[in-house]
PDB file of N, CA and C in Angstrom:
ATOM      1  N   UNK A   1     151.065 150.190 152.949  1.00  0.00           N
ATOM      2  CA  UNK A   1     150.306 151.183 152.221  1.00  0.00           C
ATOM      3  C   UNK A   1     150.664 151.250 150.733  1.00  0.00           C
ATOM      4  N   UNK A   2     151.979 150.845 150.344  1.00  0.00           N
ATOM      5  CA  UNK A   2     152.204 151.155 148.979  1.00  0.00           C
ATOM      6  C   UNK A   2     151.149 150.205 148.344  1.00  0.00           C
ATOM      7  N   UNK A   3     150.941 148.933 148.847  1.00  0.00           N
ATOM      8  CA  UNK A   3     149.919 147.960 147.890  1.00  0.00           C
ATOM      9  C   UNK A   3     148.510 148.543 147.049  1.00  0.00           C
ATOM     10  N   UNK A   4     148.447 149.209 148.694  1.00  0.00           N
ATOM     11  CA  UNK A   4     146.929 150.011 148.233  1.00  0.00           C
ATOM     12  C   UNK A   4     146.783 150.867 147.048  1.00  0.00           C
ATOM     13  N   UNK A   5     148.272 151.772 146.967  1.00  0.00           N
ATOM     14  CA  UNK A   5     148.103 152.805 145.713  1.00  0.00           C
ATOM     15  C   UNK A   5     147.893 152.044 144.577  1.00  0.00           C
ATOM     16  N   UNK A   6     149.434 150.835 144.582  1.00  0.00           N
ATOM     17  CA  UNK A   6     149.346 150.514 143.893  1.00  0.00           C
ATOM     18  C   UNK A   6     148.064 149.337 142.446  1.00  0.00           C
ATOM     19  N   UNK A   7     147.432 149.379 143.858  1.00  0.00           N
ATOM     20  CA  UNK A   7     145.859 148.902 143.115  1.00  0.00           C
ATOM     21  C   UNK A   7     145.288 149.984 142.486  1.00  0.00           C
ATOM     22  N   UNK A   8     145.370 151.099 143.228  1.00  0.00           N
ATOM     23  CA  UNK A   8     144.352 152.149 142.614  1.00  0.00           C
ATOM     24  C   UNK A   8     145.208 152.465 141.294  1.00  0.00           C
ATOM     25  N   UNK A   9     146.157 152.720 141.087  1.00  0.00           N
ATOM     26  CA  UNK A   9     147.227 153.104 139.706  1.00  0.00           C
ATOM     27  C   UNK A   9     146.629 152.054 139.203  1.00  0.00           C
ATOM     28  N   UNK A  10     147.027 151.338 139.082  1.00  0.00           N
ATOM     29  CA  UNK A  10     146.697 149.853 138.409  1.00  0.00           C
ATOM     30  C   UNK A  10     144.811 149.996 137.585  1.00  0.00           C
ATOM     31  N   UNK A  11     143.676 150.376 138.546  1.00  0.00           N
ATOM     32  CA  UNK A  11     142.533 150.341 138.615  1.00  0.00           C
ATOM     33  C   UNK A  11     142.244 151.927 137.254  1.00  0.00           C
ATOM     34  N   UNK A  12     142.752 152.585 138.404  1.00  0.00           N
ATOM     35  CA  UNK A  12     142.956 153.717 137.394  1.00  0.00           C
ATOM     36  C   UNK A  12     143.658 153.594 135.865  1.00  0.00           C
ATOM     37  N   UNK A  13     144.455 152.990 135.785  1.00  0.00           N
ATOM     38  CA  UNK A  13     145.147 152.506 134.118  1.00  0.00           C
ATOM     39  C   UNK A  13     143.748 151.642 133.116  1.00  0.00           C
ATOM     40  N   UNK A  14     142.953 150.815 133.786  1.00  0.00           N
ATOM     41  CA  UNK A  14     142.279 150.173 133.274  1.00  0.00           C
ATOM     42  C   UNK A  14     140.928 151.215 132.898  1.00  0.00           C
ATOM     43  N   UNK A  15     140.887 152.015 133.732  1.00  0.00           N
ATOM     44  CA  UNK A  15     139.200 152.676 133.570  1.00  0.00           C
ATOM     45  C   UNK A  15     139.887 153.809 132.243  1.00  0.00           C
ATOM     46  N   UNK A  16     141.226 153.966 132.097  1.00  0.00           N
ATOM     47  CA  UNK A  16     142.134 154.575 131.242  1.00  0.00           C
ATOM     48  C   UNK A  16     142.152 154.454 129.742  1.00  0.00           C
ATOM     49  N   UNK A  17     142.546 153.095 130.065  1.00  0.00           N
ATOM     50  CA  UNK A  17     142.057 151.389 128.726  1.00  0.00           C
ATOM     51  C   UNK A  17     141.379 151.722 128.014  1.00  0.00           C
ATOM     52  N   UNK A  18     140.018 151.329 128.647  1.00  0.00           N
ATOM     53  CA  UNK A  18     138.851 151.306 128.713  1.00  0.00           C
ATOM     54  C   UNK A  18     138.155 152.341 127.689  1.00  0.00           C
ATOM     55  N   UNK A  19     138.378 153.888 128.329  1.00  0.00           N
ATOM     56  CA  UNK A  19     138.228 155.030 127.359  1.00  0.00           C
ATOM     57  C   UNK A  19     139.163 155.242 126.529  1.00  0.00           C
ATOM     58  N   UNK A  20     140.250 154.471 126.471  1.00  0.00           N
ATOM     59  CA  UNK A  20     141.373 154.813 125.022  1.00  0.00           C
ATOM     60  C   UNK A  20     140.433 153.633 124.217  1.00  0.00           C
ATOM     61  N   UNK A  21     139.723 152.767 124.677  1.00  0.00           N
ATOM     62  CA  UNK A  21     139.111 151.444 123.370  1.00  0.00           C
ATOM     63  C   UNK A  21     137.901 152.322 122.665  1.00  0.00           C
ATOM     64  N   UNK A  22     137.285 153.031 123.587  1.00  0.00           N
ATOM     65  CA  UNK A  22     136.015 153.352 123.139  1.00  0.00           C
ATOM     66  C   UNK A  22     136.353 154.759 122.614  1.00  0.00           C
ATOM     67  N   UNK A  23     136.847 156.081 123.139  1.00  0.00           N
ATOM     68  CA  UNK A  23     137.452 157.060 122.512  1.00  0.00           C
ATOM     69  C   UNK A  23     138.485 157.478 122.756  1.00  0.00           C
ATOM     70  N   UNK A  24     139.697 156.712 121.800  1.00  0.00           N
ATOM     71  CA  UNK A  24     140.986 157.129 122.062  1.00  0.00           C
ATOM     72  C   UNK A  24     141.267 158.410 122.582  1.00  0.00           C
ATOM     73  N   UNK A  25     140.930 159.727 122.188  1.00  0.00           N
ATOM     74  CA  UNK A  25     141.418 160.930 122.399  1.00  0.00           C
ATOM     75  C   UNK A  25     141.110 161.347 123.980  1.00  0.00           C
ATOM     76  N   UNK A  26     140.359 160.610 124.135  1.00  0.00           N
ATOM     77  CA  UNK A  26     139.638 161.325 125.441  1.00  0.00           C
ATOM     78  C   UNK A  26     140.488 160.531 126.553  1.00  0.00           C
ATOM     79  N   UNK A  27     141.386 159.301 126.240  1.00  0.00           N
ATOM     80  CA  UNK A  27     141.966 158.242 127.093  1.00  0.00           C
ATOM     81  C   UNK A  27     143.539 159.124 127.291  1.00  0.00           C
ATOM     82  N   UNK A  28     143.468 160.001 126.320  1.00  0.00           N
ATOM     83  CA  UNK A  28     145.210 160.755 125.839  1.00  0.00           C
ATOM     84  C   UNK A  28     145.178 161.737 126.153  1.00  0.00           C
ATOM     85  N   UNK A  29     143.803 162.649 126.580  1.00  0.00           N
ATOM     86  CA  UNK A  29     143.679 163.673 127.368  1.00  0.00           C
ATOM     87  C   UNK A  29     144.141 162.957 128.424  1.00  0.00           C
ATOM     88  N   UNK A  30     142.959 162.656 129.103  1.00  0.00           N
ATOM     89  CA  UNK A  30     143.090 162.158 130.201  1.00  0.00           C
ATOM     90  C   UNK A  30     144.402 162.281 131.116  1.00  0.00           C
ATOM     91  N   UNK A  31     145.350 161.272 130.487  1.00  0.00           N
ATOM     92  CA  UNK A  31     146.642 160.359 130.308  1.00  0.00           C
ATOM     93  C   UNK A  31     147.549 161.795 130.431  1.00  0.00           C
ATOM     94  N   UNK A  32     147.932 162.520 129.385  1.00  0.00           N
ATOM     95  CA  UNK A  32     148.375 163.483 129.395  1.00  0.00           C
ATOM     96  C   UNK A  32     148.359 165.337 129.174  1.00  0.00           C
ATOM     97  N   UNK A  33     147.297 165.336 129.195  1.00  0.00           N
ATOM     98  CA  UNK A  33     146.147 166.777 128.840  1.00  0.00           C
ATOM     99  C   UNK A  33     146.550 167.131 127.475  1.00  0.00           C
ATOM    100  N   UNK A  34     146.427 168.386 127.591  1.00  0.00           N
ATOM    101  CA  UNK A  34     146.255 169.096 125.976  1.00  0.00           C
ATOM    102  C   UNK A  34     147.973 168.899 125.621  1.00  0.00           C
ATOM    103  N   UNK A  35     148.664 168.174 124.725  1.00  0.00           N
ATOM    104  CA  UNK A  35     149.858 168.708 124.436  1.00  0.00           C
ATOM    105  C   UNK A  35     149.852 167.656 122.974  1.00  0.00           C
ATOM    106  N   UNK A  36     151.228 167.553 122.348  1.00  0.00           N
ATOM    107  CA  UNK A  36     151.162 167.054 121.132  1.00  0.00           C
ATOM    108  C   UNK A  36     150.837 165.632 120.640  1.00  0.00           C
ATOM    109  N   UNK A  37     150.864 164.861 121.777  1.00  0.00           N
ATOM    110  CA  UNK A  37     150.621 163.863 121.601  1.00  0.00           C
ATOM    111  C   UNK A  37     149.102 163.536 122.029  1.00  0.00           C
ATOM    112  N   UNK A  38     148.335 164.223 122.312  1.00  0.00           N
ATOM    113  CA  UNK A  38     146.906 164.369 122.414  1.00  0.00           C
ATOM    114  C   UNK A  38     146.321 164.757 120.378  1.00  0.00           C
ATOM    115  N   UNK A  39     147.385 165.706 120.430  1.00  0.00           N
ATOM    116  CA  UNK A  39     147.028 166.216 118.461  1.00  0.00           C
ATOM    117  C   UNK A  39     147.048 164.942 117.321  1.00  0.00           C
ATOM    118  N   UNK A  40     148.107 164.519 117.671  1.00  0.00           N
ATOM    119  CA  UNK A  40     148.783 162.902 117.070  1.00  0.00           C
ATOM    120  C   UNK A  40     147.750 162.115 117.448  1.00  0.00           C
ATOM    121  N   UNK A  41     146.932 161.770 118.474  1.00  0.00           N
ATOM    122  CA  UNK A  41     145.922 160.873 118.582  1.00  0.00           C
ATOM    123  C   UNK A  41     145.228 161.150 118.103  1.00  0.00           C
ATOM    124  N   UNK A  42     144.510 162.340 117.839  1.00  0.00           N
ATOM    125  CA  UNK A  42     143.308 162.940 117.170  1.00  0.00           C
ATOM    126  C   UNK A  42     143.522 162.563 115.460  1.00  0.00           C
ATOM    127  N   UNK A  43     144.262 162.750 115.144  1.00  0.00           N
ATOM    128  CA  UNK A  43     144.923 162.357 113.547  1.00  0.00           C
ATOM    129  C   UNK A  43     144.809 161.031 113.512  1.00  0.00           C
ATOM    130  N   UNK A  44     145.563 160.380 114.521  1.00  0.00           N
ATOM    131  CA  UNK A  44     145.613 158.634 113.755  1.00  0.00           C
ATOM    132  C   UNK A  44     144.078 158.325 113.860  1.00  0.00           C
ATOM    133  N   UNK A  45     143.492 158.590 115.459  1.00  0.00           N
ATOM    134  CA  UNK A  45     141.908 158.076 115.146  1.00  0.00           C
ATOM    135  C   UNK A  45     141.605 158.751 113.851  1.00  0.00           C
ATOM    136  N   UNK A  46     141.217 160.038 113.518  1.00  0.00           N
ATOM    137  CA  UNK A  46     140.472 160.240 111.979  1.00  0.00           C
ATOM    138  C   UNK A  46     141.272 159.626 111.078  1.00  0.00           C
ATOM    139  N   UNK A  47     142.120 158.872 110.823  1.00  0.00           N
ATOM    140  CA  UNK A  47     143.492 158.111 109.798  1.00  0.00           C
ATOM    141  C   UNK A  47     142.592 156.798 109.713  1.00  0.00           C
ATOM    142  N   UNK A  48     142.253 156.295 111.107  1.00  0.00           N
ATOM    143  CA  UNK A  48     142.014 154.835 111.141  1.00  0.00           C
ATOM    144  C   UNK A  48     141.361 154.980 112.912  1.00  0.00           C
ATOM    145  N   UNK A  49     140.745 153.982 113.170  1.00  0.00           N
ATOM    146  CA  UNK A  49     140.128 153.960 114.838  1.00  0.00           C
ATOM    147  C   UNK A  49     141.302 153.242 115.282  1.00  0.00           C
ATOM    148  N   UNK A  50     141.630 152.187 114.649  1.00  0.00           N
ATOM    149  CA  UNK A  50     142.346 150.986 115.441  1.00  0.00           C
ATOM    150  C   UNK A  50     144.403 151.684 115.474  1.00  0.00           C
ATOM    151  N   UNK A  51     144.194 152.534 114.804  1.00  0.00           N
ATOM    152  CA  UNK A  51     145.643 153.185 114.906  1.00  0.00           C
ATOM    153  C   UNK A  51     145.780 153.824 116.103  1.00  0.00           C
ATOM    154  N   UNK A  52     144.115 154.508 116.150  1.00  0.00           N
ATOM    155  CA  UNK A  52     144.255 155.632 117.501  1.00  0.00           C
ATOM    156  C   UNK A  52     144.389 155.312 118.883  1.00  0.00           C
ATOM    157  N   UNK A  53     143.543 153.745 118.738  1.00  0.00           N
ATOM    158  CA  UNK A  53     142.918 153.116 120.188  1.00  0.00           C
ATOM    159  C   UNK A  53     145.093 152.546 120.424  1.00  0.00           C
ATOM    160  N   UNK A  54     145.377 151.698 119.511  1.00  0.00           N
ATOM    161  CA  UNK A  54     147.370 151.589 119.761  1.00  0.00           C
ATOM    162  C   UNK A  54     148.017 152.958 120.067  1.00  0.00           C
ATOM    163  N   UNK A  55     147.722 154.249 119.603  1.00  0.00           N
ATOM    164  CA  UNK A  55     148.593 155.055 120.383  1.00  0.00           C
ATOM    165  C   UNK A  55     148.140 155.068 121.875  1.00  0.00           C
ATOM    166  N   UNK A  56     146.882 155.424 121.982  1.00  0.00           N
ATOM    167  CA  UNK A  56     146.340 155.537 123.104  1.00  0.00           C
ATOM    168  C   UNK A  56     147.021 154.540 124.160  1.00  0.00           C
ATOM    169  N   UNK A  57     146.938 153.637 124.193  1.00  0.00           N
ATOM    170  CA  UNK A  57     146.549 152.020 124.843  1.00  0.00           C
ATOM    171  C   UNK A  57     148.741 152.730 124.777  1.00  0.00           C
ATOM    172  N   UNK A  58     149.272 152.871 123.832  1.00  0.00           N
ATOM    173  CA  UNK A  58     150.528 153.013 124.439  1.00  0.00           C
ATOM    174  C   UNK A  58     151.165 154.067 125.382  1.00  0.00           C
ATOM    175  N   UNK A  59     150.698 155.396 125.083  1.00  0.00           N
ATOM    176  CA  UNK A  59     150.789 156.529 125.929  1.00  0.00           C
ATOM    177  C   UNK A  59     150.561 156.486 127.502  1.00  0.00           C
ATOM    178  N   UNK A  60     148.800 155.322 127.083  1.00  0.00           N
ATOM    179  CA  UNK A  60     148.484 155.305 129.231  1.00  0.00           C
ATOM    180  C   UNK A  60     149.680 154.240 129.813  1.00  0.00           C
ATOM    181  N   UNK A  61     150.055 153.031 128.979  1.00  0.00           N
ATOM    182  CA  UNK A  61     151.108 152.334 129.304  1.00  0.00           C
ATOM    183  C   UNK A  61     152.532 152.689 129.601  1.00  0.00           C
ATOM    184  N   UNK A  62     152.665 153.534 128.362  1.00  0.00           N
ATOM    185  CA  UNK A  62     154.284 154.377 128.741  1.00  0.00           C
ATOM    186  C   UNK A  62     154.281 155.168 129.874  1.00  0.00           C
ATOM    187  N   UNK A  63     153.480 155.663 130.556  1.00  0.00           N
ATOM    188  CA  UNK A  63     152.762 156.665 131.774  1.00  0.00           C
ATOM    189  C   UNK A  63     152.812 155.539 133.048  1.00  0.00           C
TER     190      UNK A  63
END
């Protein structure tokens, strides 16, 4: 049985990805709900897109 979760974690990280490529903030909710590092994403995306989509893409990874 662990295989199985472990597909769905896995499946789930990607559909994660996915919305951190297209809207970082919403991938960092997601990932970790309302807290400071959801604020910090919101900043680097308006800073730059491609800053926001690297926090993102690191937060669902560090998770």
């Amino acid at each position: 049985m662990p295989l199985a979760h472990t597909q769905d974690s896995v499946l789930s990280d990607l559909i994660k990805i996915l919305l951190a490529v297209l809207l970082p903030p919403l991938g960092v909710l997601i990932e970790v709900g309302l807290s400071k590092q959801l604020l910090l994403n919101i900043i680097l995306t308006l800073l730059g897109y491609i800053p926001g989509i690297v926090h993102a893409v690191y937060v669902i990874a560090r998770n």
